[in-house]
PDB file of N, CA and C in Angstrom:
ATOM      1  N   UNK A   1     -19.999   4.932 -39.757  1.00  0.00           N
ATOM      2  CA  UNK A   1     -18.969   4.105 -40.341  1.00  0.00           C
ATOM      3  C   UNK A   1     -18.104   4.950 -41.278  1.00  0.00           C
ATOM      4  N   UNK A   2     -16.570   4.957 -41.097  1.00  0.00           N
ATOM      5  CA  UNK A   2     -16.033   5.657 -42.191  1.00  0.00           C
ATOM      6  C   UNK A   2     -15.659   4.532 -42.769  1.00  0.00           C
ATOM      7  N   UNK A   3     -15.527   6.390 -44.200  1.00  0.00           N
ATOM      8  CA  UNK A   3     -15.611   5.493 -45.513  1.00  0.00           C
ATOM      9  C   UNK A   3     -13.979   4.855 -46.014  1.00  0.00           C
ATOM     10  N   UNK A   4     -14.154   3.385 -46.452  1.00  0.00           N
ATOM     11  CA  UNK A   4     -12.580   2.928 -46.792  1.00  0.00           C
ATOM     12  C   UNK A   4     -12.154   3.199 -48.088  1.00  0.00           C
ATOM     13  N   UNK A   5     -10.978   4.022 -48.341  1.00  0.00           N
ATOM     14  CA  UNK A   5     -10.305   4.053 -49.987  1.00  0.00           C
ATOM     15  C   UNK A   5      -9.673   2.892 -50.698  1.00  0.00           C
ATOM     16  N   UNK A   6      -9.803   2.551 -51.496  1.00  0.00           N
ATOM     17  CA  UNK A   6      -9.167   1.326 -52.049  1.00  0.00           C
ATOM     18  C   UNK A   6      -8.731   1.320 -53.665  1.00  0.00           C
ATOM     19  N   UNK A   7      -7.914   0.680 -54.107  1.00  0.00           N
ATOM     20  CA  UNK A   7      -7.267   0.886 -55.636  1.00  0.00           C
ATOM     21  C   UNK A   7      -8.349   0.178 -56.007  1.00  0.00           C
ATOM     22  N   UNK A   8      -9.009   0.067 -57.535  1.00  0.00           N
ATOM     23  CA  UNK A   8      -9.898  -0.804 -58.031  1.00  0.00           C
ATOM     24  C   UNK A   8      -9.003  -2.206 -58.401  1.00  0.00           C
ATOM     25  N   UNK A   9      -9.148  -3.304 -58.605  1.00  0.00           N
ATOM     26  CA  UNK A   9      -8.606  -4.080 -59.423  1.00  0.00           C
ATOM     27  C   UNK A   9      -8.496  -4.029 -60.712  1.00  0.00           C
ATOM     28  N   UNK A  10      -7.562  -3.849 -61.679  1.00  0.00           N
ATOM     29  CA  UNK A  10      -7.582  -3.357 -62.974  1.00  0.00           C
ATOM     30  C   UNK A  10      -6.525  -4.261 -63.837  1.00  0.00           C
ATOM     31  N   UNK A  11      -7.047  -4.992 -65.059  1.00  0.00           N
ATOM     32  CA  UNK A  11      -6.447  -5.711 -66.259  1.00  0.00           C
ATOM     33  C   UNK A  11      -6.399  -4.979 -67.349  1.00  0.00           C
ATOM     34  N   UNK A  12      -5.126  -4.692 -67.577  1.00  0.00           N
ATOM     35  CA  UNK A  12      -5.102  -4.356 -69.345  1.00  0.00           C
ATOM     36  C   UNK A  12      -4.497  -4.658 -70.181  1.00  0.00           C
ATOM     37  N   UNK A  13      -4.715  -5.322 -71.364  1.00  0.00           N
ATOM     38  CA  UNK A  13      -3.872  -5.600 -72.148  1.00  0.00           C
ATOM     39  C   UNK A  13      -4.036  -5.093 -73.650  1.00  0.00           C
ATOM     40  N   UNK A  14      -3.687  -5.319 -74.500  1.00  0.00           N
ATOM     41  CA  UNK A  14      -3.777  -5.112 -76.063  1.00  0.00           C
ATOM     42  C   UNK A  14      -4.617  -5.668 -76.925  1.00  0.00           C
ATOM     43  N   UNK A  15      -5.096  -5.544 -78.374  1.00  0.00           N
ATOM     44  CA  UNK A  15      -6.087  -6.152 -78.497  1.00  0.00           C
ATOM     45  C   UNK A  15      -5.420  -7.668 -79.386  1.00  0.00           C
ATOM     46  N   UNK A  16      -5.864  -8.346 -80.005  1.00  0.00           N
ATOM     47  CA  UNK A  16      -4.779  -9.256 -80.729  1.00  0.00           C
ATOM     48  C   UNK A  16      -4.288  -8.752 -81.927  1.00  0.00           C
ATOM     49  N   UNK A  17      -4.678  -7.714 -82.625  1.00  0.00           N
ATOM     50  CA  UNK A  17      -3.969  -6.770 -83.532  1.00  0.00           C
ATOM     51  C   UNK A  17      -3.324  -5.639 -83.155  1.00  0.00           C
ATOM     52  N   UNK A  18      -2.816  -5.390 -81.925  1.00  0.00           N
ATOM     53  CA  UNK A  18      -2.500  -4.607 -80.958  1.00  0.00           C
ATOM     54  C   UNK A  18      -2.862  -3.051 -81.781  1.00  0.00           C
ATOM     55  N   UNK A  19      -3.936  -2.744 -81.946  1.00  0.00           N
ATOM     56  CA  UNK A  19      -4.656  -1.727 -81.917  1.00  0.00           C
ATOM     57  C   UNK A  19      -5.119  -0.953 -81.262  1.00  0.00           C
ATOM     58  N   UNK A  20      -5.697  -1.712 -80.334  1.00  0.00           N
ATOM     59  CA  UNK A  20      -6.681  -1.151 -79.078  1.00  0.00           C
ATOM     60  C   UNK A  20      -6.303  -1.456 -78.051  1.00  0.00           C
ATOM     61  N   UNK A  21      -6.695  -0.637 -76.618  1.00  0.00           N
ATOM     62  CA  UNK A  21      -5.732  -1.213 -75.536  1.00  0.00           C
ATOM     63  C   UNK A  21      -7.396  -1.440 -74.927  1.00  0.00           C
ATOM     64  N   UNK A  22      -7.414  -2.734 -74.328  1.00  0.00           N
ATOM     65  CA  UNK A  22      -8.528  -3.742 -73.704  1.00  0.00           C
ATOM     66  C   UNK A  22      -8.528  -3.412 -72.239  1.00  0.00           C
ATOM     67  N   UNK A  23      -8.829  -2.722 -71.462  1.00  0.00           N
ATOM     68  CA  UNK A  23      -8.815  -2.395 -69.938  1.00  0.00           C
ATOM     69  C   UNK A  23     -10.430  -2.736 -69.258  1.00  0.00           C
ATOM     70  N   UNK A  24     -10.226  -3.803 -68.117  1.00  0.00           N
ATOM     71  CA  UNK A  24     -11.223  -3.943 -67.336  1.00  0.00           C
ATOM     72  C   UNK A  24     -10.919  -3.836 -66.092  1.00  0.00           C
ATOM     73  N   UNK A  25     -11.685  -2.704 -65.039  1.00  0.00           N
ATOM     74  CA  UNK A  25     -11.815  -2.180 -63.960  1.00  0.00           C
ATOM     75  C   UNK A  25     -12.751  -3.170 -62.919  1.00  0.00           C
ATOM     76  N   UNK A  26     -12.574  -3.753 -62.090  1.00  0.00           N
ATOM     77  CA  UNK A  26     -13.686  -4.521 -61.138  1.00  0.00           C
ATOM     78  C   UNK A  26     -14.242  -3.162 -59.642  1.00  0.00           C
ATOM     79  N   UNK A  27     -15.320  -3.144 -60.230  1.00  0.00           N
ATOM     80  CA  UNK A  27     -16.195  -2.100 -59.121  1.00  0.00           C
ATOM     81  C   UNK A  27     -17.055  -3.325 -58.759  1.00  0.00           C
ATOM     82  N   UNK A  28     -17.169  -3.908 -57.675  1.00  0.00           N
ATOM     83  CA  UNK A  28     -18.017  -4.753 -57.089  1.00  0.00           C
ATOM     84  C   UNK A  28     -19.079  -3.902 -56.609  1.00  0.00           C
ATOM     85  N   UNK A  29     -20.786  -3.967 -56.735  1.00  0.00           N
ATOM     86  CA  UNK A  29     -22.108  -3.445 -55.909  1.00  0.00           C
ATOM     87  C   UNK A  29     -21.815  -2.171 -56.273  1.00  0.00           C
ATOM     88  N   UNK A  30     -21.427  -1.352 -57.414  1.00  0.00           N
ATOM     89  CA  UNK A  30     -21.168   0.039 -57.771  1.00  0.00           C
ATOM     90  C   UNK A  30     -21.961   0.050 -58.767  1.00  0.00           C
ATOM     91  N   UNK A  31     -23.505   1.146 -58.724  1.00  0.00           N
ATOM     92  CA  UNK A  31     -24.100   1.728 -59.444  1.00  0.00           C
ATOM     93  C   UNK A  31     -23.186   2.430 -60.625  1.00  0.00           C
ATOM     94  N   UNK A  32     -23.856   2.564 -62.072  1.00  0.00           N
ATOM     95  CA  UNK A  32     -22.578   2.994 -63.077  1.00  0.00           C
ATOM     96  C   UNK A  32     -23.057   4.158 -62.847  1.00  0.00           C
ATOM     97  N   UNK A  33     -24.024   4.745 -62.328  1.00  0.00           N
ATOM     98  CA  UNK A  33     -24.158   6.526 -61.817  1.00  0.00           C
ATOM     99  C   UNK A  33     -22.951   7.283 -60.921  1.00  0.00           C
ATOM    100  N   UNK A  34     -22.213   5.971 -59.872  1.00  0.00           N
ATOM    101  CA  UNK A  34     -21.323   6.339 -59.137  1.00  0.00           C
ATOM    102  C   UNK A  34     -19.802   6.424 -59.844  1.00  0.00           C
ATOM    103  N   UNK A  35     -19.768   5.852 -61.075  1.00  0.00           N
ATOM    104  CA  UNK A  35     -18.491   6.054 -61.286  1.00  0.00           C
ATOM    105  C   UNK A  35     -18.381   7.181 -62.624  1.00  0.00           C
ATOM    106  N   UNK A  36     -16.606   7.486 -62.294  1.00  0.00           N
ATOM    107  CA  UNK A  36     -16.092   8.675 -63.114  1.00  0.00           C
ATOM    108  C   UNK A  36     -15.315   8.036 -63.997  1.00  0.00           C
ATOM    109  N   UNK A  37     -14.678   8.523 -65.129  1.00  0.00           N
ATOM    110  CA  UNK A  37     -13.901   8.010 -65.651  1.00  0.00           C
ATOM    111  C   UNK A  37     -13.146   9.160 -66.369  1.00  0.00           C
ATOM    112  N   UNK A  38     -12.072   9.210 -66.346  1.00  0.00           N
ATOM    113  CA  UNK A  38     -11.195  10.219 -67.338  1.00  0.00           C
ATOM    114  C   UNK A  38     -10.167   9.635 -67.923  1.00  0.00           C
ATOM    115  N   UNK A  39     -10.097   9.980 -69.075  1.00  0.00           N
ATOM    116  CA  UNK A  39      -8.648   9.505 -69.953  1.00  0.00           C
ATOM    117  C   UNK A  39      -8.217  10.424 -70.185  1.00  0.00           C
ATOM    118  N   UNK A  40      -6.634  10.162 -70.789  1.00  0.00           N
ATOM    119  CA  UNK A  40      -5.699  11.378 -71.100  1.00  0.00           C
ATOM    120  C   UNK A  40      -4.816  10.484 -72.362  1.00  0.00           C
ATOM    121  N   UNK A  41      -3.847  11.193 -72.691  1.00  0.00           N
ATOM    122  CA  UNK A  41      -2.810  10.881 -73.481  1.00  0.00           C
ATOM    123  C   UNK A  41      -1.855   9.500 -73.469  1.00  0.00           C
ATOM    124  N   UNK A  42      -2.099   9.221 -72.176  1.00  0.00           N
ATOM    125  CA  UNK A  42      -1.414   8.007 -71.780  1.00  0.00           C
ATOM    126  C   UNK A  42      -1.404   7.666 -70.621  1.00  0.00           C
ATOM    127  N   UNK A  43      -2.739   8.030 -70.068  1.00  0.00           N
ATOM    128  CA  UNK A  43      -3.390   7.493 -68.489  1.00  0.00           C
ATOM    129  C   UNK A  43      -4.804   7.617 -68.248  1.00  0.00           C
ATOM    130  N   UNK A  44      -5.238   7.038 -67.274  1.00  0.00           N
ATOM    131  CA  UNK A  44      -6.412   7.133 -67.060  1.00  0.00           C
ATOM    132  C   UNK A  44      -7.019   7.093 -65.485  1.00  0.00           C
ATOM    133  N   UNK A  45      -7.895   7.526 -65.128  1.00  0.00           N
ATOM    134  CA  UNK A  45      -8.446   7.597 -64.166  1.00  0.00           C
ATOM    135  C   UNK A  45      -9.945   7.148 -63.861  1.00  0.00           C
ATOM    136  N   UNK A  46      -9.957   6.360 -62.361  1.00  0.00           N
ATOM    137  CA  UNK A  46     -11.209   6.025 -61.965  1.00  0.00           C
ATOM    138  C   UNK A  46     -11.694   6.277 -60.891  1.00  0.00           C
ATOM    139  N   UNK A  47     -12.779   6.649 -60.138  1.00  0.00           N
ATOM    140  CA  UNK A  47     -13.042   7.094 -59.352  1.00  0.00           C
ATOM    141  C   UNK A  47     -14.760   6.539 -58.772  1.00  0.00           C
ATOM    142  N   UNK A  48     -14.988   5.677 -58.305  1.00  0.00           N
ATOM    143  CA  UNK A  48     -16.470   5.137 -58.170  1.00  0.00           C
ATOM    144  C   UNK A  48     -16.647   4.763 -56.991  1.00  0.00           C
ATOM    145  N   UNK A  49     -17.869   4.971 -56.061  1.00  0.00           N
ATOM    146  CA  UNK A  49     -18.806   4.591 -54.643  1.00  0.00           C
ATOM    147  C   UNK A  49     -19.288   3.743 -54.659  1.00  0.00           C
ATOM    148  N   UNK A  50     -19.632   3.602 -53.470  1.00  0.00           N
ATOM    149  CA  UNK A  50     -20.328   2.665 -53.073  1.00  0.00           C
ATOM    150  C   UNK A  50     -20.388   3.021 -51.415  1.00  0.00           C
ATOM    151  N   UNK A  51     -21.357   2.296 -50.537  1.00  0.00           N
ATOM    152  CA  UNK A  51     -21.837   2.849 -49.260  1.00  0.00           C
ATOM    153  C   UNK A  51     -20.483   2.189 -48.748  1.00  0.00           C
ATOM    154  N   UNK A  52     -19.680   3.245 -47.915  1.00  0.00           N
ATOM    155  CA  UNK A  52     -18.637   2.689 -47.513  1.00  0.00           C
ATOM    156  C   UNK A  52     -17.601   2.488 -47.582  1.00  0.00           C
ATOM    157  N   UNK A  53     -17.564   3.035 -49.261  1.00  0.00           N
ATOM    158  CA  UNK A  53     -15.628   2.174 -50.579  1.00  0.00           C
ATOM    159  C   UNK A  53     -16.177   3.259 -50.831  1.00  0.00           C
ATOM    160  N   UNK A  54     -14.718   3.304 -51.476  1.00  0.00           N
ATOM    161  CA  UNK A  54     -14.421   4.704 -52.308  1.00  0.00           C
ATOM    162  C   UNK A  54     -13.845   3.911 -53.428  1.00  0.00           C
ATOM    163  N   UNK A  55     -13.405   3.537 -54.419  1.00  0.00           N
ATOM    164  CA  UNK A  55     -12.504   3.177 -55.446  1.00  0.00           C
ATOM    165  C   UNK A  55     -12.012   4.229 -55.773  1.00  0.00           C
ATOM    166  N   UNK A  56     -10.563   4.391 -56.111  1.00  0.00           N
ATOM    167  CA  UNK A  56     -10.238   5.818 -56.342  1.00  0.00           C
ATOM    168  C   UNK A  56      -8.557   4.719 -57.309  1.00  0.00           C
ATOM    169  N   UNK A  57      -8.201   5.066 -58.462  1.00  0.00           N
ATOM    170  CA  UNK A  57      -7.250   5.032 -58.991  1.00  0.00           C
ATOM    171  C   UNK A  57      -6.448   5.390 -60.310  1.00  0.00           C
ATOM    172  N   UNK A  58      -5.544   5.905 -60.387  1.00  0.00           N
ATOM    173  CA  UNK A  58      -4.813   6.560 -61.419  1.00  0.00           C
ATOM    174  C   UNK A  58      -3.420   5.890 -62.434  1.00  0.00           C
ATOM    175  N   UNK A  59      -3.858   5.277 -63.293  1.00  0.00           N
ATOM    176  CA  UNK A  59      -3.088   4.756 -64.197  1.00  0.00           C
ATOM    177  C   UNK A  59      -2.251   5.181 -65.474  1.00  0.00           C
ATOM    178  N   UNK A  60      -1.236   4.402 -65.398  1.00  0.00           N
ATOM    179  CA  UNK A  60      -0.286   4.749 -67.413  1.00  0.00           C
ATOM    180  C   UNK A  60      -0.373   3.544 -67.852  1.00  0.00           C
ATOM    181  N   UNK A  61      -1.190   4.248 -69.014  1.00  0.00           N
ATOM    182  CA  UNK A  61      -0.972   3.119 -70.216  1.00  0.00           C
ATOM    183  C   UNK A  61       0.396   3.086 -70.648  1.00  0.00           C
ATOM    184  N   UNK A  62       0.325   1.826 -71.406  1.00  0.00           N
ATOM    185  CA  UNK A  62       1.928   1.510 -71.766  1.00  0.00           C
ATOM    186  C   UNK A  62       2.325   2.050 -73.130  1.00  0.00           C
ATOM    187  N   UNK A  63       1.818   2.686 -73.661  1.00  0.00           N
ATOM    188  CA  UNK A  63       1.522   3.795 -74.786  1.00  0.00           C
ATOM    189  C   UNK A  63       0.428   5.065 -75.160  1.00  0.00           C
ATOM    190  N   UNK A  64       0.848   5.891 -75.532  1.00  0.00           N
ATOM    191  CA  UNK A  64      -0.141   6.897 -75.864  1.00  0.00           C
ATOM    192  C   UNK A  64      -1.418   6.319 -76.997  1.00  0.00           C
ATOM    193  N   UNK A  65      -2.705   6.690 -76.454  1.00  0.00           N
ATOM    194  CA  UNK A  65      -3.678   6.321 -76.636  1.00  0.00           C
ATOM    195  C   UNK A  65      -4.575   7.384 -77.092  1.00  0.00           C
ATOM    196  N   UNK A  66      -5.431   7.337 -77.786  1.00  0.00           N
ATOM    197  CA  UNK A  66      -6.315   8.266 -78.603  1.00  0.00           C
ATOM    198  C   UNK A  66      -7.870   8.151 -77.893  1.00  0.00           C
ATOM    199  N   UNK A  67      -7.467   8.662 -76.862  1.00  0.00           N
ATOM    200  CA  UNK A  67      -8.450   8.980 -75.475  1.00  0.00           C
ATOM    201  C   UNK A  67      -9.640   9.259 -76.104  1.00  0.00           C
ATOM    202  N   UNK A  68     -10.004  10.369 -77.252  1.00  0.00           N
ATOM    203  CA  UNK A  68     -11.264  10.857 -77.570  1.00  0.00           C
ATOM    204  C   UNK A  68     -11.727   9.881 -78.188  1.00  0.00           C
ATOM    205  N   UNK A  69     -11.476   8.517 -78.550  1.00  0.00           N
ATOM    206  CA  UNK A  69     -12.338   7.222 -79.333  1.00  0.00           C
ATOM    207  C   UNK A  69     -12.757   6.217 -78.559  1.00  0.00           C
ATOM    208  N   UNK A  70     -12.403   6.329 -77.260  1.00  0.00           N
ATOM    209  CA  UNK A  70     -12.107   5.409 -76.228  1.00  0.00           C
ATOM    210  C   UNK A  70     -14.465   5.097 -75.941  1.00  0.00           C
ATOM    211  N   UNK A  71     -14.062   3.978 -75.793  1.00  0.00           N
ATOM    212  CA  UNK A  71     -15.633   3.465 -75.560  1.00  0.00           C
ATOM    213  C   UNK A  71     -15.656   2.544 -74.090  1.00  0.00           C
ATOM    214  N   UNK A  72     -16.508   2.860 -73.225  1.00  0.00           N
ATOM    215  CA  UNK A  72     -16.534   2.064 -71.873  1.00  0.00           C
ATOM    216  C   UNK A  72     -18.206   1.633 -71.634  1.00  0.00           C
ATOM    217  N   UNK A  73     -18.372   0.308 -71.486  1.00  0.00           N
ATOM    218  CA  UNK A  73     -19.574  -0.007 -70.825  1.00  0.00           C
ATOM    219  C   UNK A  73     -19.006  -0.476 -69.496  1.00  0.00           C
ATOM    220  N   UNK A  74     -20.093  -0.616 -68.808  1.00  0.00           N
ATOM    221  CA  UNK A  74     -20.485  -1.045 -67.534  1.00  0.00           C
ATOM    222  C   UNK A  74     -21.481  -2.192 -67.762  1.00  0.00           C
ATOM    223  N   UNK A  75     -21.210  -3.119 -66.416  1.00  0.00           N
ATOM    224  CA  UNK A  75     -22.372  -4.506 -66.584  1.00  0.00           C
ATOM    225  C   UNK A  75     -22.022  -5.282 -65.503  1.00  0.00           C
ATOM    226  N   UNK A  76     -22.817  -5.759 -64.139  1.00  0.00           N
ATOM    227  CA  UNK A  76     -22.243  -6.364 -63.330  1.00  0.00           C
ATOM    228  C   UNK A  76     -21.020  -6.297 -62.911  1.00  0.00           C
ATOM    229  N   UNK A  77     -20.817  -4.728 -62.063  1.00  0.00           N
ATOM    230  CA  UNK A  77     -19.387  -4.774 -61.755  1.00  0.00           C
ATOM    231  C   UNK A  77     -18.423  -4.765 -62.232  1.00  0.00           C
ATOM    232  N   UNK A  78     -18.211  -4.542 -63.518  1.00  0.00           N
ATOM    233  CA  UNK A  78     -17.148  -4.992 -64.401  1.00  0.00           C
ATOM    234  C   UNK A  78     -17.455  -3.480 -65.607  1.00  0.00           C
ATOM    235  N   UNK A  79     -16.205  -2.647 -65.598  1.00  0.00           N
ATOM    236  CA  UNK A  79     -16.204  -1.825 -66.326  1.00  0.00           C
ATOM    237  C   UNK A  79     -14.831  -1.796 -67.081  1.00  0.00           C
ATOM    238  N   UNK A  80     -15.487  -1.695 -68.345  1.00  0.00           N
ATOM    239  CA  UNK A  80     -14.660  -2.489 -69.830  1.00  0.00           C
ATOM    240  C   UNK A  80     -14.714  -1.156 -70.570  1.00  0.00           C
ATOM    241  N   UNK A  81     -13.652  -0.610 -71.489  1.00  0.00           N
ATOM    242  CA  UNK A  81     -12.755  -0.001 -71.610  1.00  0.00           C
ATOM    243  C   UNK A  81     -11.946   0.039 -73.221  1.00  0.00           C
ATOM    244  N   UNK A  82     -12.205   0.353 -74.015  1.00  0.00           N
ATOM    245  CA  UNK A  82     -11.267  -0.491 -75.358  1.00  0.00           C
ATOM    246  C   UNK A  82     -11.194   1.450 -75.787  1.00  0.00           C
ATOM    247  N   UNK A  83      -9.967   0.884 -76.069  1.00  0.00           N
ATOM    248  CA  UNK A  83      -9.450   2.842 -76.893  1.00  0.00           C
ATOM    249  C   UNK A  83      -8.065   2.499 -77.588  1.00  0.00           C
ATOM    250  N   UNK A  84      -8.145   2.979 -78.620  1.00  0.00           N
ATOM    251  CA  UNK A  84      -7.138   2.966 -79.914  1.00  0.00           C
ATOM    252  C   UNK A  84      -5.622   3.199 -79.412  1.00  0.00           C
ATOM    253  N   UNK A  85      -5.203   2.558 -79.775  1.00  0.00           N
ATOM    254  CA  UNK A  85      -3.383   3.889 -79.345  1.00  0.00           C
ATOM    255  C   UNK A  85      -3.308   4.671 -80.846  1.00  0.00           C
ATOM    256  N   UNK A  86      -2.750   5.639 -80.214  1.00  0.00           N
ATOM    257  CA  UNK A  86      -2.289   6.808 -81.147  1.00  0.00           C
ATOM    258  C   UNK A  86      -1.462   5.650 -81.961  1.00  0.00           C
ATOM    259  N   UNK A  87      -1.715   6.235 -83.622  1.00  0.00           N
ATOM    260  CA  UNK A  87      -0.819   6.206 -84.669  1.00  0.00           C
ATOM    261  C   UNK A  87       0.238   7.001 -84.710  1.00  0.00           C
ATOM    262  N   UNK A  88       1.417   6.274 -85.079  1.00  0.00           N
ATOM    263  CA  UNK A  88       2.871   7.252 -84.815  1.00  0.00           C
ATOM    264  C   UNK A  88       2.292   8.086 -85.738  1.00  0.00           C
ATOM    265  N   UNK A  89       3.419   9.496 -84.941  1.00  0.00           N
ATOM    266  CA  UNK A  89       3.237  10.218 -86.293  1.00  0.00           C
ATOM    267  C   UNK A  89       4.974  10.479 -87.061  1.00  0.00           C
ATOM    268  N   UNK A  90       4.498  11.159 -88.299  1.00  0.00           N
ATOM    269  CA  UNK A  90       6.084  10.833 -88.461  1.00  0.00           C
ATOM    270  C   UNK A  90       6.676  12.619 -88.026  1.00  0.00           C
ATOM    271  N   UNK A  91       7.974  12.446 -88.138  1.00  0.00           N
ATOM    272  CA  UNK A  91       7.767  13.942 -87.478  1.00  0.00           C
ATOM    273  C   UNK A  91       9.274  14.134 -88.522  1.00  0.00           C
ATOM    274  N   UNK A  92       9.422  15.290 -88.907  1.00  0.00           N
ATOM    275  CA  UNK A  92      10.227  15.859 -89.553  1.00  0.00           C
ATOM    276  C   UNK A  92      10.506  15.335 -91.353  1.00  0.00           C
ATOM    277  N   UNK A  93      11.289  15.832 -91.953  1.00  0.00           N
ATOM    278  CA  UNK A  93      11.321  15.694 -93.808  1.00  0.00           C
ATOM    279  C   UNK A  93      12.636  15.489 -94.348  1.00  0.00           C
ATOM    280  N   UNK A  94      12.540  14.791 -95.382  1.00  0.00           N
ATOM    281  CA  UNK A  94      13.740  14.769 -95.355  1.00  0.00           C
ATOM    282  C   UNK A  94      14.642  15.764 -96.817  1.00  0.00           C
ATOM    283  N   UNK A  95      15.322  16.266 -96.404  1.00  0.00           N
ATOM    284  CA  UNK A  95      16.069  17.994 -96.828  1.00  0.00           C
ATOM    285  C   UNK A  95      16.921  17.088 -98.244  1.00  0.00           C
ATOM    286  N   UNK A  96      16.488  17.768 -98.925  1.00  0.00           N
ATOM    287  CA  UNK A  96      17.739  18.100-100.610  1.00  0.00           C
ATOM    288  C   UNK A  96      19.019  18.709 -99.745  1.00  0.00           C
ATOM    289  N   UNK A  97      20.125  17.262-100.513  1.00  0.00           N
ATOM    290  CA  UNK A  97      21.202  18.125-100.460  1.00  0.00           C
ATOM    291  C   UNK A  97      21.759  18.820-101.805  1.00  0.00           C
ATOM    292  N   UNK A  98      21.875  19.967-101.359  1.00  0.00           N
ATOM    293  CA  UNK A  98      22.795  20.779-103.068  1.00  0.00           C
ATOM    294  C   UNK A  98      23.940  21.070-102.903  1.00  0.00           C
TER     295      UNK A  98
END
């Protein structure tokens, strides 16, 4: 039997203090040994088996996100996701005029 590729089903939204961005992935009959997960700056990636499926998909968040705080469980198929967005930063000073 070959194996079929498929996007996961994926919800994300904000948290109600829009702090955290809330992302849940649906892996149906997927051991959490089979899945990958990578974040970045303002995307993320999933990648998880199963006999047969492949889940394979690559996302943008709708803001830059502070990937290294990011926390994910797994539980019945359902892999949940919560990670901070980056705090602006401020960028430049403001100059004396003489």
């Amino acid at each position: 039997m070959a194996e079929v590729k498929v996007a996961p089903v994926v919800y994300a939204m904000p948290d109600e203090d829009h702090e955290h961005l809330h992302i849940e992935v649906e892996l149906p009959g997927v051991a959490k040994e089979a899945i990958t997960l990578s974040m970045h700056d303002d995307s993320f990636f999933v990648r998880a088996s199963k006999e047969g499926v492949r889940y394979v998909g690559s996302y943008a968040t709708c803001c830059p996100i502070d990937y290294e705080k990011a926390k994910a469980t797994y539980h019945n198929g359902l892999l949940v996701i919560d990670v901070p967005y980056k705090k602006p930063q401020v960028r430049g000073i403001e100059i004396p005029i003489t």
